[in-house]
Every structure is written in structure tokens, then in C-alpha cells.
PDB file of N, CA and C in Angstrom:
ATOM      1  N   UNK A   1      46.628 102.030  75.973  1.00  0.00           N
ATOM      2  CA  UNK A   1      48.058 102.111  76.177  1.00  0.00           C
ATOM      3  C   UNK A   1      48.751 101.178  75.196  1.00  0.00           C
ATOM      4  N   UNK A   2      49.641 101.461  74.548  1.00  0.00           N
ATOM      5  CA  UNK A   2      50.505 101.347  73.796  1.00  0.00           C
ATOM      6  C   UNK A   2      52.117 100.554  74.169  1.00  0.00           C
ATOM      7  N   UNK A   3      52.853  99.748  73.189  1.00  0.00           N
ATOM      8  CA  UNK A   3      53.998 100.026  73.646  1.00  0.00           C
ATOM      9  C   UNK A   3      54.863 100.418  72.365  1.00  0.00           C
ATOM     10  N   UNK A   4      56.160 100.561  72.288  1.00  0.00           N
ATOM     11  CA  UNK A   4      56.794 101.648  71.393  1.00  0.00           C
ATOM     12  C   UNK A   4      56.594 101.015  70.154  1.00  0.00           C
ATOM     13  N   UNK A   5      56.318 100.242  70.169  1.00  0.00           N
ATOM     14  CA  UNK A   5      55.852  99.178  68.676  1.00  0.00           C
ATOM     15  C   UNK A   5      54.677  99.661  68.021  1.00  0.00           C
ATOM     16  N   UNK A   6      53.988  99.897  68.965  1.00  0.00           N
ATOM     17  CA  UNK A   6      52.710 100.162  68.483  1.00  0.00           C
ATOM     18  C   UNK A   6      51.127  99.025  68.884  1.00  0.00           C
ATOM     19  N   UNK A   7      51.953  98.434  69.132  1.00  0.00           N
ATOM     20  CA  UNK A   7      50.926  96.841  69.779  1.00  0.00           C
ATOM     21  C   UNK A   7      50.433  97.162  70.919  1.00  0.00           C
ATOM     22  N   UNK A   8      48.924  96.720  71.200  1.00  0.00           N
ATOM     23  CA  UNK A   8      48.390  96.946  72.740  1.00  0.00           C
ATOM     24  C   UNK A   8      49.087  96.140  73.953  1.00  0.00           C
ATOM     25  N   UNK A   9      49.570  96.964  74.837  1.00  0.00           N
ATOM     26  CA  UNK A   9      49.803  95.983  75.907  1.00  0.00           C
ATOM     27  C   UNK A   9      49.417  94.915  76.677  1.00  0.00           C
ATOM     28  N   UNK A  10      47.800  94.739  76.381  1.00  0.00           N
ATOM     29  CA  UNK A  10      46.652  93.815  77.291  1.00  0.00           C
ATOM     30  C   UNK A  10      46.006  93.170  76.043  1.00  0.00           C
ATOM     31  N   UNK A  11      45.456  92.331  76.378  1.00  0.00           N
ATOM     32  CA  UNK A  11      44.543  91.648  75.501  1.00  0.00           C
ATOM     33  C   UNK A  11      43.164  92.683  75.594  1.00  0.00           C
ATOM     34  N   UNK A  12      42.415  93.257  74.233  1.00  0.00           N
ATOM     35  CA  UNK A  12      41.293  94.101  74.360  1.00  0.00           C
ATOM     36  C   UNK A  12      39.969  93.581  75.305  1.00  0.00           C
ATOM     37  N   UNK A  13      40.414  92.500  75.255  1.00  0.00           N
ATOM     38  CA  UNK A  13      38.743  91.898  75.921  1.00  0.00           C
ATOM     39  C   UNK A  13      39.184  91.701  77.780  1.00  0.00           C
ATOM     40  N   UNK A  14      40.406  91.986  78.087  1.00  0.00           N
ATOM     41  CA  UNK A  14      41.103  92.024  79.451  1.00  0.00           C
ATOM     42  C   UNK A  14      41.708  90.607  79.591  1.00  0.00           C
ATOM     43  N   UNK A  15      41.143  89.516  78.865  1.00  0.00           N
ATOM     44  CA  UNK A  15      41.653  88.296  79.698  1.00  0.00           C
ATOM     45  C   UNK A  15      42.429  87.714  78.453  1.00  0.00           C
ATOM     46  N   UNK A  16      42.503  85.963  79.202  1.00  0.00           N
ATOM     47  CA  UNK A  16      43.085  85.024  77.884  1.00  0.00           C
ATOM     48  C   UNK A  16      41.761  85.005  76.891  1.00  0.00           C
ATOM     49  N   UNK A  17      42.883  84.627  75.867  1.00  0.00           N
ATOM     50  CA  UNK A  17      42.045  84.371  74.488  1.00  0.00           C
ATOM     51  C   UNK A  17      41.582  82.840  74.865  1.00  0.00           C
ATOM     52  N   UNK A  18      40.490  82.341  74.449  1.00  0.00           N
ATOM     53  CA  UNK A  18      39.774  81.086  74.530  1.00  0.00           C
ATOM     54  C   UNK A  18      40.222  79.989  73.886  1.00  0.00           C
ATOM     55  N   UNK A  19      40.566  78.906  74.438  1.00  0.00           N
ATOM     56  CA  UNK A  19      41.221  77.916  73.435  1.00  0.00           C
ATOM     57  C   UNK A  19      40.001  77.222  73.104  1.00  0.00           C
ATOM     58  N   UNK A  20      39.960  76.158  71.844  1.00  0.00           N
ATOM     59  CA  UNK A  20      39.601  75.394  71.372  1.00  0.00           C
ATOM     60  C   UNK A  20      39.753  74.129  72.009  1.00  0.00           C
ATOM     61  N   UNK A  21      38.791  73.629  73.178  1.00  0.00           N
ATOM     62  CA  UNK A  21      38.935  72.272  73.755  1.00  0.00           C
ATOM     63  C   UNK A  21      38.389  71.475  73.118  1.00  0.00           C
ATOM     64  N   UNK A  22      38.634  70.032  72.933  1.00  0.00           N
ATOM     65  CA  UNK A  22      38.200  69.484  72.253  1.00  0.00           C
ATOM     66  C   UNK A  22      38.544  67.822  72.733  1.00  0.00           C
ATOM     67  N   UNK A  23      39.821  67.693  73.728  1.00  0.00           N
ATOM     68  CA  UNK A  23      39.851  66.215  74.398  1.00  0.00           C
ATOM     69  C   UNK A  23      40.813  65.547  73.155  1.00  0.00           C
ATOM     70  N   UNK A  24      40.947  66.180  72.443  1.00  0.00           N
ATOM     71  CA  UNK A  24      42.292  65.538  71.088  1.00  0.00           C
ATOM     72  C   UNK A  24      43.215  65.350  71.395  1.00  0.00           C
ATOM     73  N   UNK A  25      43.946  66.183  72.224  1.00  0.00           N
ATOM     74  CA  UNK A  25      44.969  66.278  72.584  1.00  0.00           C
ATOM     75  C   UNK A  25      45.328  65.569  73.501  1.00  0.00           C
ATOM     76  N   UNK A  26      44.935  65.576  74.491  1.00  0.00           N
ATOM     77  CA  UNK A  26      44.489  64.587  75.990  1.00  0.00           C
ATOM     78  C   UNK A  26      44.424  63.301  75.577  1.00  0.00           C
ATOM     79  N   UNK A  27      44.008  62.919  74.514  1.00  0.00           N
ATOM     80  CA  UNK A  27      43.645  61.389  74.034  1.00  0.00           C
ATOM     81  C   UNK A  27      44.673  61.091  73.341  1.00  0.00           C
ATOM     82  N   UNK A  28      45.369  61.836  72.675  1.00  0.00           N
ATOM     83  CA  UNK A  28      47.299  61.247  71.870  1.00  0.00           C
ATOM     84  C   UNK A  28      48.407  61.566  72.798  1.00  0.00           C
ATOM     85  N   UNK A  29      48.343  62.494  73.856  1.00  0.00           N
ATOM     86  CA  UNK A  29      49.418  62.727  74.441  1.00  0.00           C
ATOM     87  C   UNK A  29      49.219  61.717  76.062  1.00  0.00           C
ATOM     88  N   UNK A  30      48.244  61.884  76.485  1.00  0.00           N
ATOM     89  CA  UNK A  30      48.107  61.204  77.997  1.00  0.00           C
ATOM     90  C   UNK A  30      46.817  60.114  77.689  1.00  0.00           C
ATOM     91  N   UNK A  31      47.058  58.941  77.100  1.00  0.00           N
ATOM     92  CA  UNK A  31      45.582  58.649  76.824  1.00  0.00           C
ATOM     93  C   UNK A  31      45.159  57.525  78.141  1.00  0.00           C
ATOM     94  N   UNK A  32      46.125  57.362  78.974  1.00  0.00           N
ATOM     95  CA  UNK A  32      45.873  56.433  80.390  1.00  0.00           C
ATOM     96  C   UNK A  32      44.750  57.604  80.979  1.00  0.00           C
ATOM     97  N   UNK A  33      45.111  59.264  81.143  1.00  0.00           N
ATOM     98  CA  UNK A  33      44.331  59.920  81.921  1.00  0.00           C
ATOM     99  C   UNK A  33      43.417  60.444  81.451  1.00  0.00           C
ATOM    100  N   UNK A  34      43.096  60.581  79.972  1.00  0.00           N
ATOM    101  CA  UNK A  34      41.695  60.238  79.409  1.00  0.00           C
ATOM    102  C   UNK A  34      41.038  59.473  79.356  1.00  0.00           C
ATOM    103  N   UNK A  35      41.443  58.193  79.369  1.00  0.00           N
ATOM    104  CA  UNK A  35      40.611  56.804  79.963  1.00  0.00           C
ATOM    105  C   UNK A  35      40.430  57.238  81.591  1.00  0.00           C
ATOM    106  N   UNK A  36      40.956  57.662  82.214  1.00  0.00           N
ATOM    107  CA  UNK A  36      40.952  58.235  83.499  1.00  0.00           C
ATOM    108  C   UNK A  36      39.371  59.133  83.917  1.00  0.00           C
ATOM    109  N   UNK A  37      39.418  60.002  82.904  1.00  0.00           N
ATOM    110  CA  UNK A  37      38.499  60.875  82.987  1.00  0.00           C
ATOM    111  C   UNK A  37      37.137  59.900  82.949  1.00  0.00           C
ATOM    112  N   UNK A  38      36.905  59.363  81.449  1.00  0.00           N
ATOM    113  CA  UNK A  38      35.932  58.763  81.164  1.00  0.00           C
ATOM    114  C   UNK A  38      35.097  57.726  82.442  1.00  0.00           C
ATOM    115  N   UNK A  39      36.380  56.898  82.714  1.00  0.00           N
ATOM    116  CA  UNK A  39      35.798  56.272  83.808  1.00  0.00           C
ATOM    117  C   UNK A  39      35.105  57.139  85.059  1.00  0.00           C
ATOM    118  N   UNK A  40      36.000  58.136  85.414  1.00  0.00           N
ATOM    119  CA  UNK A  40      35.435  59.016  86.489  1.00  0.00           C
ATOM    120  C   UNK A  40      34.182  59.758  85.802  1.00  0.00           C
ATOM    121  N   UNK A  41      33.757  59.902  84.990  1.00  0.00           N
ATOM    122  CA  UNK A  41      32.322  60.721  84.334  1.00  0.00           C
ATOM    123  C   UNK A  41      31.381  59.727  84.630  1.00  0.00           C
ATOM    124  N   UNK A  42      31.763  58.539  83.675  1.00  0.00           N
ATOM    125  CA  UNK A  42      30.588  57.480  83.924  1.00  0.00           C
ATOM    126  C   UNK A  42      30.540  56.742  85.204  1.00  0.00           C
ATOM    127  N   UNK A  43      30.670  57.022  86.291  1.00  0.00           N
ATOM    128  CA  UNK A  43      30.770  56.756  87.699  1.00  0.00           C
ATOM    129  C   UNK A  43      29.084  56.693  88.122  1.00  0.00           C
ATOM    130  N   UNK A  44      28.266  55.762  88.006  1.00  0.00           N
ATOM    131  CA  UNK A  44      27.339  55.492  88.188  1.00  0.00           C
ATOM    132  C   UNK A  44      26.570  55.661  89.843  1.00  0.00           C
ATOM    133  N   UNK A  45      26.940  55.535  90.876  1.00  0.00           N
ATOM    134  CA  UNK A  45      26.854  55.593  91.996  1.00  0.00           C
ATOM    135  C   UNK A  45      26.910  56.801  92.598  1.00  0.00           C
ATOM    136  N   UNK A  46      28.193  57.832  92.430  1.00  0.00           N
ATOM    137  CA  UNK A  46      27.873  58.473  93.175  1.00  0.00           C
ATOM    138  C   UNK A  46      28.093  59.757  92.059  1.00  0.00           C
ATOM    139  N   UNK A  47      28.070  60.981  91.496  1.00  0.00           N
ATOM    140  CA  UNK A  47      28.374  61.892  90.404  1.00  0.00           C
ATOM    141  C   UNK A  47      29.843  62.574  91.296  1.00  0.00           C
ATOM    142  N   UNK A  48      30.830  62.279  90.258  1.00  0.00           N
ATOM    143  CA  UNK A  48      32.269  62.762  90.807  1.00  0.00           C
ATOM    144  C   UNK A  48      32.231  64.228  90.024  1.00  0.00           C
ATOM    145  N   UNK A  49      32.547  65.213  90.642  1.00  0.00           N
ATOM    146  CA  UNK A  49      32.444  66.872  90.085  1.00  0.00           C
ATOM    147  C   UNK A  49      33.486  67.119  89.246  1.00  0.00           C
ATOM    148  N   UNK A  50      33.285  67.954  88.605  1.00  0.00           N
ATOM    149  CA  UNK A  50      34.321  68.426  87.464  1.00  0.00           C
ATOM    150  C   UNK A  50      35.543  68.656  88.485  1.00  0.00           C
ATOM    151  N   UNK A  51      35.052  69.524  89.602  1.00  0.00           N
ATOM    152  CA  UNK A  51      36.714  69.826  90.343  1.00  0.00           C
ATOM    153  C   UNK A  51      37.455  68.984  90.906  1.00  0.00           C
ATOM    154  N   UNK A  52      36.877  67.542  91.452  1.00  0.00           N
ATOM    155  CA  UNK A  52      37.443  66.343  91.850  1.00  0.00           C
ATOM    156  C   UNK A  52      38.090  65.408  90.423  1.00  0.00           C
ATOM    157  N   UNK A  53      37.831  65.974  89.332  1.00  0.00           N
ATOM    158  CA  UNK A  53      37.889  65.009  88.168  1.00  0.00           C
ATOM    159  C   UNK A  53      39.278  66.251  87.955  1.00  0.00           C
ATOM    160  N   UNK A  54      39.815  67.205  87.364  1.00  0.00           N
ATOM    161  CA  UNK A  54      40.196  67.837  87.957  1.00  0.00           C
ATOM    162  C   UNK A  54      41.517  67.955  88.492  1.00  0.00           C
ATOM    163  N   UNK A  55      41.399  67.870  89.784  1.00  0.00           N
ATOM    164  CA  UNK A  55      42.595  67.227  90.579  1.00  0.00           C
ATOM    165  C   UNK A  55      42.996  66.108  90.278  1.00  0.00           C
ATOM    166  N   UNK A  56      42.056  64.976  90.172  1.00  0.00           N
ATOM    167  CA  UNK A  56      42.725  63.419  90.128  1.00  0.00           C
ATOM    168  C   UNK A  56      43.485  63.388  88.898  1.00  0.00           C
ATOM    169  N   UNK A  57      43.307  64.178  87.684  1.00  0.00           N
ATOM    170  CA  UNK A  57      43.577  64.076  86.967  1.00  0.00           C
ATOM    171  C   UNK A  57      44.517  65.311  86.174  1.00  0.00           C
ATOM    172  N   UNK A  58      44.757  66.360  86.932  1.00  0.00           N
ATOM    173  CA  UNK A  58      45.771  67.014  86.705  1.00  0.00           C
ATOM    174  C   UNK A  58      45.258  67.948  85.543  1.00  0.00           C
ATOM    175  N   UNK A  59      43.571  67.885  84.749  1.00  0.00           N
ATOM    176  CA  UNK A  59      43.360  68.940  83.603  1.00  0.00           C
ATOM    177  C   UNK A  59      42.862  69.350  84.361  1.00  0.00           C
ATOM    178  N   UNK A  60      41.840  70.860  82.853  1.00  0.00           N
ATOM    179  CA  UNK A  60      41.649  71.884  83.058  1.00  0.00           C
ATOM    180  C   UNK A  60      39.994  71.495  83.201  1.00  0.00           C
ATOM    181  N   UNK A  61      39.106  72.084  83.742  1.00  0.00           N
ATOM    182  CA  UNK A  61      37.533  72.041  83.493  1.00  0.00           C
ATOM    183  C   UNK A  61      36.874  71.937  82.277  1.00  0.00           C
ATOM    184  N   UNK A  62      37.789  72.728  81.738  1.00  0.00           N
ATOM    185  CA  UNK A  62      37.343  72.883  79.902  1.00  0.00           C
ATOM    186  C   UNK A  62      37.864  71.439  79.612  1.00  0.00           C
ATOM    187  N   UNK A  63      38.771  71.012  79.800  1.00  0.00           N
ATOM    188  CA  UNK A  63      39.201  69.628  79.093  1.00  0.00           C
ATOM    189  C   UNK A  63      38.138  68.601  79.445  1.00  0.00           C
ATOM    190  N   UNK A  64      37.702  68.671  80.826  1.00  0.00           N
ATOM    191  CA  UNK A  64      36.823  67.330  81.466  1.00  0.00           C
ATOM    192  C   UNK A  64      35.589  67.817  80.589  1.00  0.00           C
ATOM    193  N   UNK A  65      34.951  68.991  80.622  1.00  0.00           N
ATOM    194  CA  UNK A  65      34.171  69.062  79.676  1.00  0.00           C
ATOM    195  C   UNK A  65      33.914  68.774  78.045  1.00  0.00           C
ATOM    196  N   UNK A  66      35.194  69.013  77.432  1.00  0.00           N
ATOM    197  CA  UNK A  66      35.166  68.817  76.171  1.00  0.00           C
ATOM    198  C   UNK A  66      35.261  66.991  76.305  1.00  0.00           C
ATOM    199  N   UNK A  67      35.466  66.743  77.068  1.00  0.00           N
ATOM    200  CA  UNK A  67      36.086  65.134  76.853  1.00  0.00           C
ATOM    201  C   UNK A  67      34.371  64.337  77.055  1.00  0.00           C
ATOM    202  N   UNK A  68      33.614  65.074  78.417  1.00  0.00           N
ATOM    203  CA  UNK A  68      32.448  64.872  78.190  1.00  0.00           C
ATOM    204  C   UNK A  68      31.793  64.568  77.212  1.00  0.00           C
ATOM    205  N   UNK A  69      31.757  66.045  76.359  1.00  0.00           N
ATOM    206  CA  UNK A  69      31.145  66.239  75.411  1.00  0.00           C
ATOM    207  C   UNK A  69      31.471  65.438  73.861  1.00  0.00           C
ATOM    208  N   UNK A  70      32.706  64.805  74.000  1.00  0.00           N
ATOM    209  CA  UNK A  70      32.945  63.545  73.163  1.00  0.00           C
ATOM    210  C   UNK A  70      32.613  62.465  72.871  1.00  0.00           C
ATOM    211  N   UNK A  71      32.675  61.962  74.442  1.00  0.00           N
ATOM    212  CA  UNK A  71      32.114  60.972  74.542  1.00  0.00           C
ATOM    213  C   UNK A  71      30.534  60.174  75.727  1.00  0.00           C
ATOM    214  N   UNK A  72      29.635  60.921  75.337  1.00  0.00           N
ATOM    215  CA  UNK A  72      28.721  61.508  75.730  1.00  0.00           C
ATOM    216  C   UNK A  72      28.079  60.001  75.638  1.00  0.00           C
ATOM    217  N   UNK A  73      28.270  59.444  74.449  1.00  0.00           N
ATOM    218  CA  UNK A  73      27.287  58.294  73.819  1.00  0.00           C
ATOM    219  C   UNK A  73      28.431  57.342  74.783  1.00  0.00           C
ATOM    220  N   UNK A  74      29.237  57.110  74.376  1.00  0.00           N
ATOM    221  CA  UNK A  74      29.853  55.930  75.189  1.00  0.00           C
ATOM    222  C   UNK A  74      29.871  55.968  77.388  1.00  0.00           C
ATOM    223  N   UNK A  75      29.718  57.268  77.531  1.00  0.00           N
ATOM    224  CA  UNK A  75      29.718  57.487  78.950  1.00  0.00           C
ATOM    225  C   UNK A  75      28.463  56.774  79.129  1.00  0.00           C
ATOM    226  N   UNK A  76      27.462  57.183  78.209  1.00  0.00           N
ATOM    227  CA  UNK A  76      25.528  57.131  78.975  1.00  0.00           C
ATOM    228  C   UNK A  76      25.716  55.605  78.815  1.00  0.00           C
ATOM    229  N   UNK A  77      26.694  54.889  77.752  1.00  0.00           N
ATOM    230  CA  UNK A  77      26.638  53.271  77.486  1.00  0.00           C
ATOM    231  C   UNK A  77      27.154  52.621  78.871  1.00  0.00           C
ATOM    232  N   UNK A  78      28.335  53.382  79.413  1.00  0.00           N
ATOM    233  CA  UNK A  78      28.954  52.854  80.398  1.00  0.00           C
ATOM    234  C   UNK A  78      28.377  52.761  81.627  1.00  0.00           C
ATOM    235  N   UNK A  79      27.526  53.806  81.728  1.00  0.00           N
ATOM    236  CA  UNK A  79      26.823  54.063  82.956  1.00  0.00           C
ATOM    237  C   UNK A  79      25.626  53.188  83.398  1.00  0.00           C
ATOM    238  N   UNK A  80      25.198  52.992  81.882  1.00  0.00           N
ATOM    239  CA  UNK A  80      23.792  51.771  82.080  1.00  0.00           C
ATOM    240  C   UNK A  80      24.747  50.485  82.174  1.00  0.00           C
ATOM    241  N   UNK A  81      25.536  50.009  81.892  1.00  0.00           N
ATOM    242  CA  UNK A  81      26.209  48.739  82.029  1.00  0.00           C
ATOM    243  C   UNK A  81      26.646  48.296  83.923  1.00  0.00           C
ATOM    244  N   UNK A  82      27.053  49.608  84.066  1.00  0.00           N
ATOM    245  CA  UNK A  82      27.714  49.360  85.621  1.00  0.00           C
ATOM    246  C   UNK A  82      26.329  49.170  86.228  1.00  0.00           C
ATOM    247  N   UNK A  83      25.134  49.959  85.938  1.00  0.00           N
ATOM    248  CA  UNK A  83      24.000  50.151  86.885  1.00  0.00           C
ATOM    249  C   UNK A  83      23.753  48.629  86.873  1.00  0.00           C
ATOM    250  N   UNK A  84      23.777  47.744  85.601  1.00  0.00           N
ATOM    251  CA  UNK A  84      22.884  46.515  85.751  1.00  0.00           C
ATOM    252  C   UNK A  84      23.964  45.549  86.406  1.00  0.00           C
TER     253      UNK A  84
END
């Protein structure tokens, strides 16, 4: 289906197009609730879930993940520090 333009009405694949997460953004625009995140990842005691990280923090799953995936080396640093 069509509209009089000629452009498809739907996206071909049915859904949203995929953004590029990456935690860049999150870190220049809100960087209190990216320090936010980090602390809640490296939470040594008990593992806080992406969906509780989440809420407290007002992103998307993809964001807590990409932010993960940033700072991966400094989380595993943080985590052995709190343990000792």
C-alpha cells in the first residue's frame, strides 16, 4: 500500500528502524544518570536487572546495555573494589 506520493505507508520490515546505542548521548546530556547507571551495574551484592535499572533511571534497555557495554572494564574494576 501506497500513499498518493508514492512512498510506503509502513516501515517494510513492520517495525521501528534500529537506532545506534551507544551511551554517548546519555553521558553529554544526563551524565548524573549515567553515573547512575554505572553504579547500579556494578552493584556487587545483589545483580540489579536491566528493568529495575530502567525505571530508576528513566532509559531505554538498549541504553543500559550499550552503557554496559562501554564500560565493561571499569564496571568489572568497580565491582572487585566494593567486594574487598
Amino acid at each position: 500500500m501506497t500513499q498518493s506520493n508514492g512512498q510506503p505507508l509502513s516501515q517494510p520490515d513492520g517495525g521501528k528502524p534500529k537506532g545506534n546505542y551507544t551511551g554517548e548521548r546519555l553521558k553529554a546530556l544526563r551524565p548524573e544518570t549515567y553515573r547512575k547507571v554505572v553504579e547500579l551495574l556494578a552493584e556487587p551484592g545483589e545483580h540489579v536487572s536491566y528493568r529495575e535499572i530502567c525505571r530508576q533511571c528513566h532509559v531505554t534497555d538498549d541504553t543500559v546495555k550499550a552503557v554496559e557495554r562501554r564500560e565493561a572494564i571499569s564496571i568489572a574494576t568497580r565491582k572487585e573494589a566494593l567486594m574487598v
